[in-house]
N, C-alpha and C. Protein backbone atom coordinates (compact mmCIF):
# COMPACT_ATOMS: atom_id res chain seq x y z
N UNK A 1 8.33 -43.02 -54.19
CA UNK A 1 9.53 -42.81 -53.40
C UNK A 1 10.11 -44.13 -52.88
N UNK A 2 9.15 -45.00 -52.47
CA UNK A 2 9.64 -46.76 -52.54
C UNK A 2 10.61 -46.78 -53.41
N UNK A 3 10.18 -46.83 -54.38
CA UNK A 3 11.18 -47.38 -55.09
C UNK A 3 12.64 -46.75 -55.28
N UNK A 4 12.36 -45.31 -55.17
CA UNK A 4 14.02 -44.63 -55.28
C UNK A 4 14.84 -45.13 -53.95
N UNK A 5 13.89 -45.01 -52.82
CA UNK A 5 14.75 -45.45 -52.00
C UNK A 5 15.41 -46.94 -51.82
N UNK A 6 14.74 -48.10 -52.66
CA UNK A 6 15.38 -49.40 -52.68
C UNK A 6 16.16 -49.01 -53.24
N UNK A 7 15.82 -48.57 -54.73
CA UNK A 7 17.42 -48.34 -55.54
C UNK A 7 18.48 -48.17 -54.73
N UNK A 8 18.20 -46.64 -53.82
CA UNK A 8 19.33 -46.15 -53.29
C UNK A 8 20.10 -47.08 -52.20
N UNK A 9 19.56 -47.97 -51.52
CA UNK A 9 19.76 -48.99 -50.61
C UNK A 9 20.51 -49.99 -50.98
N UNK A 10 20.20 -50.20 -52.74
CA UNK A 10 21.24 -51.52 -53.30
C UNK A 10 22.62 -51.14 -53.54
N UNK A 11 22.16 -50.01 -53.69
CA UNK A 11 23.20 -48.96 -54.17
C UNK A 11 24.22 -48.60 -52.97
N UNK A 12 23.57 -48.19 -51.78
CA UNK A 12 24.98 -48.33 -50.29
C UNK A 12 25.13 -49.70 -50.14
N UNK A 13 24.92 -50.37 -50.21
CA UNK A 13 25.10 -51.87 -49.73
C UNK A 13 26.08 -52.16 -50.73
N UNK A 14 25.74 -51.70 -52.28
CA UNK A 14 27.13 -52.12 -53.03
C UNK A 14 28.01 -51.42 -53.45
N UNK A 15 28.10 -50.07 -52.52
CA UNK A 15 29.52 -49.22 -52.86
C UNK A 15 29.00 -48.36 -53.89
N UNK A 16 27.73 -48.14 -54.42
CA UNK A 16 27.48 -47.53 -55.81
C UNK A 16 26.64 -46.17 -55.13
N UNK A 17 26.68 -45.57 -54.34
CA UNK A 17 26.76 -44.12 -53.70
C UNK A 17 27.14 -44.03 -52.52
N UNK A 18 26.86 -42.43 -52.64
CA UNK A 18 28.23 -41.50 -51.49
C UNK A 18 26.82 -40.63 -50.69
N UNK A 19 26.95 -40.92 -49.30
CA UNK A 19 26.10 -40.48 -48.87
C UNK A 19 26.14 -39.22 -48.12
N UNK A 20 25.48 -38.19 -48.38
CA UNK A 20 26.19 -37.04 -47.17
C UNK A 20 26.40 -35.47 -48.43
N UNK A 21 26.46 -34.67 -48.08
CA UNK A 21 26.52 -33.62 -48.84
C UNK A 21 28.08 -33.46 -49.25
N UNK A 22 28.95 -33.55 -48.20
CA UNK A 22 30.00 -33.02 -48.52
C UNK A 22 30.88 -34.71 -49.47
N UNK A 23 30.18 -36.18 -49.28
CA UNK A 23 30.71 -36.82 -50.24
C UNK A 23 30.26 -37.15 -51.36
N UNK A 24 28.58 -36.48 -51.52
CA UNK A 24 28.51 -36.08 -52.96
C UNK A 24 29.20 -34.71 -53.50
N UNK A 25 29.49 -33.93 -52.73
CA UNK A 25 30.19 -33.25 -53.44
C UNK A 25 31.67 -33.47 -54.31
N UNK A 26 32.23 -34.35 -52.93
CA UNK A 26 33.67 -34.39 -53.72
C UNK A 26 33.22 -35.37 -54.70
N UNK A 27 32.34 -36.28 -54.82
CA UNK A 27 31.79 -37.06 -55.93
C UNK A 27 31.75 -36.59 -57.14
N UNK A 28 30.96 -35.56 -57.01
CA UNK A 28 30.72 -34.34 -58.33
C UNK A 28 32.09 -33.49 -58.82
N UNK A 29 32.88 -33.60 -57.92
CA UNK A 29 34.50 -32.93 -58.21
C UNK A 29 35.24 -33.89 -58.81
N UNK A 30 35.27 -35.29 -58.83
CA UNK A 30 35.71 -36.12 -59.07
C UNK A 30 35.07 -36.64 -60.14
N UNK A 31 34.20 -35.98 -60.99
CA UNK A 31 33.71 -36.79 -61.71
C UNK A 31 32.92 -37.89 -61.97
N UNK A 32 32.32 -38.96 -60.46
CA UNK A 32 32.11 -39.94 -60.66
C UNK A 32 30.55 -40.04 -60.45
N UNK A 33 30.04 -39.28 -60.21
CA UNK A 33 28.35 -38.93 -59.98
C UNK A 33 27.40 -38.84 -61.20
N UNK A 34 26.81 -39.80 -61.06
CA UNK A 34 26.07 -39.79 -62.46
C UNK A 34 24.51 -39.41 -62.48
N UNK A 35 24.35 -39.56 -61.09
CA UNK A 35 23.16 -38.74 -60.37
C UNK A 35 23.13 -38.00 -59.21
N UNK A 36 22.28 -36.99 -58.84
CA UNK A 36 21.82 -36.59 -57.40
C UNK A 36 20.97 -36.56 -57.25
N UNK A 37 20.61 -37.43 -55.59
CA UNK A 37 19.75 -37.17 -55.58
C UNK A 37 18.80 -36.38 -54.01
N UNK A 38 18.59 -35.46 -54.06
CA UNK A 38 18.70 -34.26 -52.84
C UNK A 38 17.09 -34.44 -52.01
N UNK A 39 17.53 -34.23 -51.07
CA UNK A 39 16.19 -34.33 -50.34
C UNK A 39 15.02 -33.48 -50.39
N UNK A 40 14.08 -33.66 -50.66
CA UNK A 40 12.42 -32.53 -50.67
C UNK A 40 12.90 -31.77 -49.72
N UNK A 41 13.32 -31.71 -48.46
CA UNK A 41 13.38 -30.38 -47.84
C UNK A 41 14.79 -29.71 -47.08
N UNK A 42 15.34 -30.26 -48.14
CA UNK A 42 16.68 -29.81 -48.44
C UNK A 42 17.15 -28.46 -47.76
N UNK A 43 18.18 -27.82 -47.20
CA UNK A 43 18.43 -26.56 -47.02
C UNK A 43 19.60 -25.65 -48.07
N UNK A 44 19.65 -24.50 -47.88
CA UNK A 44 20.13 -23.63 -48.52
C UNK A 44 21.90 -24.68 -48.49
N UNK A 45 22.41 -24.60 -47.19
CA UNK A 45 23.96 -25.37 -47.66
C UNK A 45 23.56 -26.34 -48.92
N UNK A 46 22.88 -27.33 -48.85
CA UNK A 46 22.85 -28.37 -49.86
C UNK A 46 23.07 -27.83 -51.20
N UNK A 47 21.69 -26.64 -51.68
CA UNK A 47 21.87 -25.79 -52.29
C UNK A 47 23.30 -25.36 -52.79
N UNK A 48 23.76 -25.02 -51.53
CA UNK A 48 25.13 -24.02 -52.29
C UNK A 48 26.15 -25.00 -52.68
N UNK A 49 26.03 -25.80 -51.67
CA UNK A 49 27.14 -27.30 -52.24
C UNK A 49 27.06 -28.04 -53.32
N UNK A 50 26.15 -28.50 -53.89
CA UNK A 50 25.99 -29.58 -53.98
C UNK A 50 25.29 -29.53 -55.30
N UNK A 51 24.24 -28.81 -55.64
CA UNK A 51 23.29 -28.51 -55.97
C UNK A 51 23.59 -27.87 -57.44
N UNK A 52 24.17 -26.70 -57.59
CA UNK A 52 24.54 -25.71 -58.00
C UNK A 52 25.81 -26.45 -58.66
N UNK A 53 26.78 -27.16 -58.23
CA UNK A 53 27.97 -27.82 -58.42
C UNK A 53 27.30 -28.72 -60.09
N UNK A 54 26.30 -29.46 -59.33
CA UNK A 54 25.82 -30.30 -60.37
C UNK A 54 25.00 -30.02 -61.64
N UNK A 55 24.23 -29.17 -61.08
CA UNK A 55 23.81 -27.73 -62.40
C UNK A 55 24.86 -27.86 -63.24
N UNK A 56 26.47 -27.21 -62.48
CA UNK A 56 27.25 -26.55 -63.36
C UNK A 56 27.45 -27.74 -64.16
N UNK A 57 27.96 -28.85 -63.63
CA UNK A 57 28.68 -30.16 -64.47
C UNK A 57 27.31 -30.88 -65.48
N UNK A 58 26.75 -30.71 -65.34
CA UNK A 58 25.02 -30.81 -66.34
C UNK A 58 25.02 -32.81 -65.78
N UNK A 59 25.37 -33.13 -64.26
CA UNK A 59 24.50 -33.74 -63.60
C UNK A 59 22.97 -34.01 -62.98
N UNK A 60 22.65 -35.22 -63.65
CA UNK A 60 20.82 -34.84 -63.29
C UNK A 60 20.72 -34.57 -61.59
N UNK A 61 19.27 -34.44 -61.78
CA UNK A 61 18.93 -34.51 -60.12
C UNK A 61 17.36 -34.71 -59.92
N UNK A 62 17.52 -35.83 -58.56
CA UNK A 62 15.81 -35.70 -58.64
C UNK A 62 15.94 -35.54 -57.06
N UNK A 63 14.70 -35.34 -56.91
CA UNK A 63 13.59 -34.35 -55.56
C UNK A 63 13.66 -36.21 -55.26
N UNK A 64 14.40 -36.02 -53.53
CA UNK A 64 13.90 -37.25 -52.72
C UNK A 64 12.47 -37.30 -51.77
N UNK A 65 12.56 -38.60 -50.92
CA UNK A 65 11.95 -37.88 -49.59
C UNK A 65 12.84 -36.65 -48.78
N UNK A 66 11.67 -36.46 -47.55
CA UNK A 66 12.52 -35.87 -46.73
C UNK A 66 13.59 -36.37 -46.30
N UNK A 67 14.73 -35.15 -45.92
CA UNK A 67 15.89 -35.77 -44.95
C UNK A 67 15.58 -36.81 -44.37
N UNK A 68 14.86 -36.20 -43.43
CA UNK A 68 14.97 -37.91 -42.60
C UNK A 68 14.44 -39.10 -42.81
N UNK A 69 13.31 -39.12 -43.54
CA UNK A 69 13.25 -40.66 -44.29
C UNK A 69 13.92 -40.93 -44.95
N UNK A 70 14.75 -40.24 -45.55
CA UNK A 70 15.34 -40.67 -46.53
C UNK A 70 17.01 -41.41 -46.19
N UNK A 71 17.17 -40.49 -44.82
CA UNK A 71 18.52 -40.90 -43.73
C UNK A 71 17.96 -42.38 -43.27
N UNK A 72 16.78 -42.34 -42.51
CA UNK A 72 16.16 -43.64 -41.90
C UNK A 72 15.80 -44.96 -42.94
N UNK A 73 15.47 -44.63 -43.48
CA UNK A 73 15.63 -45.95 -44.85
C UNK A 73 16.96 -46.51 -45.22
N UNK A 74 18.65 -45.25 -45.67
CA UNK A 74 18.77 -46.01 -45.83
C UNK A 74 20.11 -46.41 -44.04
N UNK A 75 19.40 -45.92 -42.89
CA UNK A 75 20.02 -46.76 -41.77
C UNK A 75 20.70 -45.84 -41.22
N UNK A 76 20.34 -43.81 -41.73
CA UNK A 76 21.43 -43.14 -41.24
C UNK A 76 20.49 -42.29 -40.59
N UNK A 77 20.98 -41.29 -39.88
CA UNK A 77 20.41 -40.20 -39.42
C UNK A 77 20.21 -38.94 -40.65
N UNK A 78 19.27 -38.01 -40.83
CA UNK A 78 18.86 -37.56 -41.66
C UNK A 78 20.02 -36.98 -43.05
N UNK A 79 19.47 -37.51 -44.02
CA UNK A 79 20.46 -37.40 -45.21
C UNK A 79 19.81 -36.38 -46.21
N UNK A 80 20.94 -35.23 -46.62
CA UNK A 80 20.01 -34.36 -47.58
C UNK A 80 21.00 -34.39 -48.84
N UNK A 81 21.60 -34.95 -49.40
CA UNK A 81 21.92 -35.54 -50.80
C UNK A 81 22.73 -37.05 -50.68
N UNK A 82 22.61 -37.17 -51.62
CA UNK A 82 22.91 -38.93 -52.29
C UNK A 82 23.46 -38.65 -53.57
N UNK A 83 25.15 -39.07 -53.42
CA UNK A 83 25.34 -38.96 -55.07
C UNK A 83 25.65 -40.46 -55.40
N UNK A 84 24.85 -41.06 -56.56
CA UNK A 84 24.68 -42.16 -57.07
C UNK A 84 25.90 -42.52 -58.52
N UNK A 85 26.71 -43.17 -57.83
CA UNK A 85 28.49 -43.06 -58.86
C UNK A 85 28.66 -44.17 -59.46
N UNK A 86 27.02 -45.11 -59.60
CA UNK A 86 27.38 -46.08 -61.26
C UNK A 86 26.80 -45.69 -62.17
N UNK A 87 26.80 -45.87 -62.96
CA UNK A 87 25.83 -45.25 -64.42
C UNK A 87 24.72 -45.80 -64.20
N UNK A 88 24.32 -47.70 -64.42
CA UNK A 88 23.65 -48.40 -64.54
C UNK A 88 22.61 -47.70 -63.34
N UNK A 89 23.19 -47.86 -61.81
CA UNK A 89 22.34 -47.45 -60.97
C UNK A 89 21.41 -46.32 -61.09
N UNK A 90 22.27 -45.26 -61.82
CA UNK A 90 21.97 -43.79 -61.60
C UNK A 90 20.56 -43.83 -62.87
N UNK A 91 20.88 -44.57 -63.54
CA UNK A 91 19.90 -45.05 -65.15
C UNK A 91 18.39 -45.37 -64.13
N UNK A 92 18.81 -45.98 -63.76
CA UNK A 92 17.38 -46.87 -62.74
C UNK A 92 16.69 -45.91 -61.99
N UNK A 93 17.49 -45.09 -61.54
CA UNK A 93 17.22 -44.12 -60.57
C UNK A 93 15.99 -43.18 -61.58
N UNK A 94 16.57 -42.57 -63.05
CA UNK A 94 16.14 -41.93 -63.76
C UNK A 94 14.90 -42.40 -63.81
N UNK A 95 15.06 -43.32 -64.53
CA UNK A 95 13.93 -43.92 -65.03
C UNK A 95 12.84 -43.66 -63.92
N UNK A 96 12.77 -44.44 -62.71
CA UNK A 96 11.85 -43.96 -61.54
C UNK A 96 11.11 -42.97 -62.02
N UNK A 97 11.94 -42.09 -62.70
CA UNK A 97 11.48 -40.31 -62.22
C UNK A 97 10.45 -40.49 -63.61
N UNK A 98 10.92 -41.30 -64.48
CA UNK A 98 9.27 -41.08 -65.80
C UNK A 98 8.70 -41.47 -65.34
C-alpha cells in the first residue's frame, strides 16, 4: 500500500488525480480516468457513484487503504476514491497491483 500511496501523492502534487468521489466521478464522465482507485472500506454511496460508473466504462480499479489513511497520506481528511487521469500514472498504479 506504500507504494500506491506514493504513486498517488506524485500524482496530487502534479495535477494527475481528482480526489473525492464526486471528482472522480465527473472524471469518469469526462472520460479522463484511467484508473480508480477506491478505498478498502469504502461505503455503499462510493459504490453507487463511482464504482459501478467505472464497471460500466470498463475502467480498472484497485482496493486502497482505508479512507482515512488513505485521506491522511495524501494531506486530506478521509478519502474514499481517487481517480488517477494520466495514463502513464494510472500504468504504475496497475502494475503495483501484480
Amino acid at each position: 500500500m506504500t507504494r500506491l500511496v506514493a504513486l498517488l501523492g506524485l500524482g496530487l502534487r502534479g495535477g494527475n488525480v481528482v480526489v473525492g468521489v464526486d471528482g472522480a466521478r465527473a472524471a469518469l464522465r469526462a472520460g479522463r480516468c484511467h484508473c480508480l482507485v477506491v478505498a478498502r472500506d469504502a461505503g455503499p454511496r462510493t459504490e453507487e457513484k463511482v464504482v459501478r460508473l467505472a464497471q460500466a466504462l470498463g475502467v480498472p480499479r484497485v482496493i486502497g487503504p482505508p479512507a482515512a489513511e488513505l485521506g491522511a497520506r495524501l494531506g486530506r481528511p478521509p478519502v474514499m476514491a481517487v481517480a488517477v487521469t494520466d495514463a502513464a500514472l494510472a500504468q504504475g498504479v496497475l502494475d503495483r497491483e501484480r
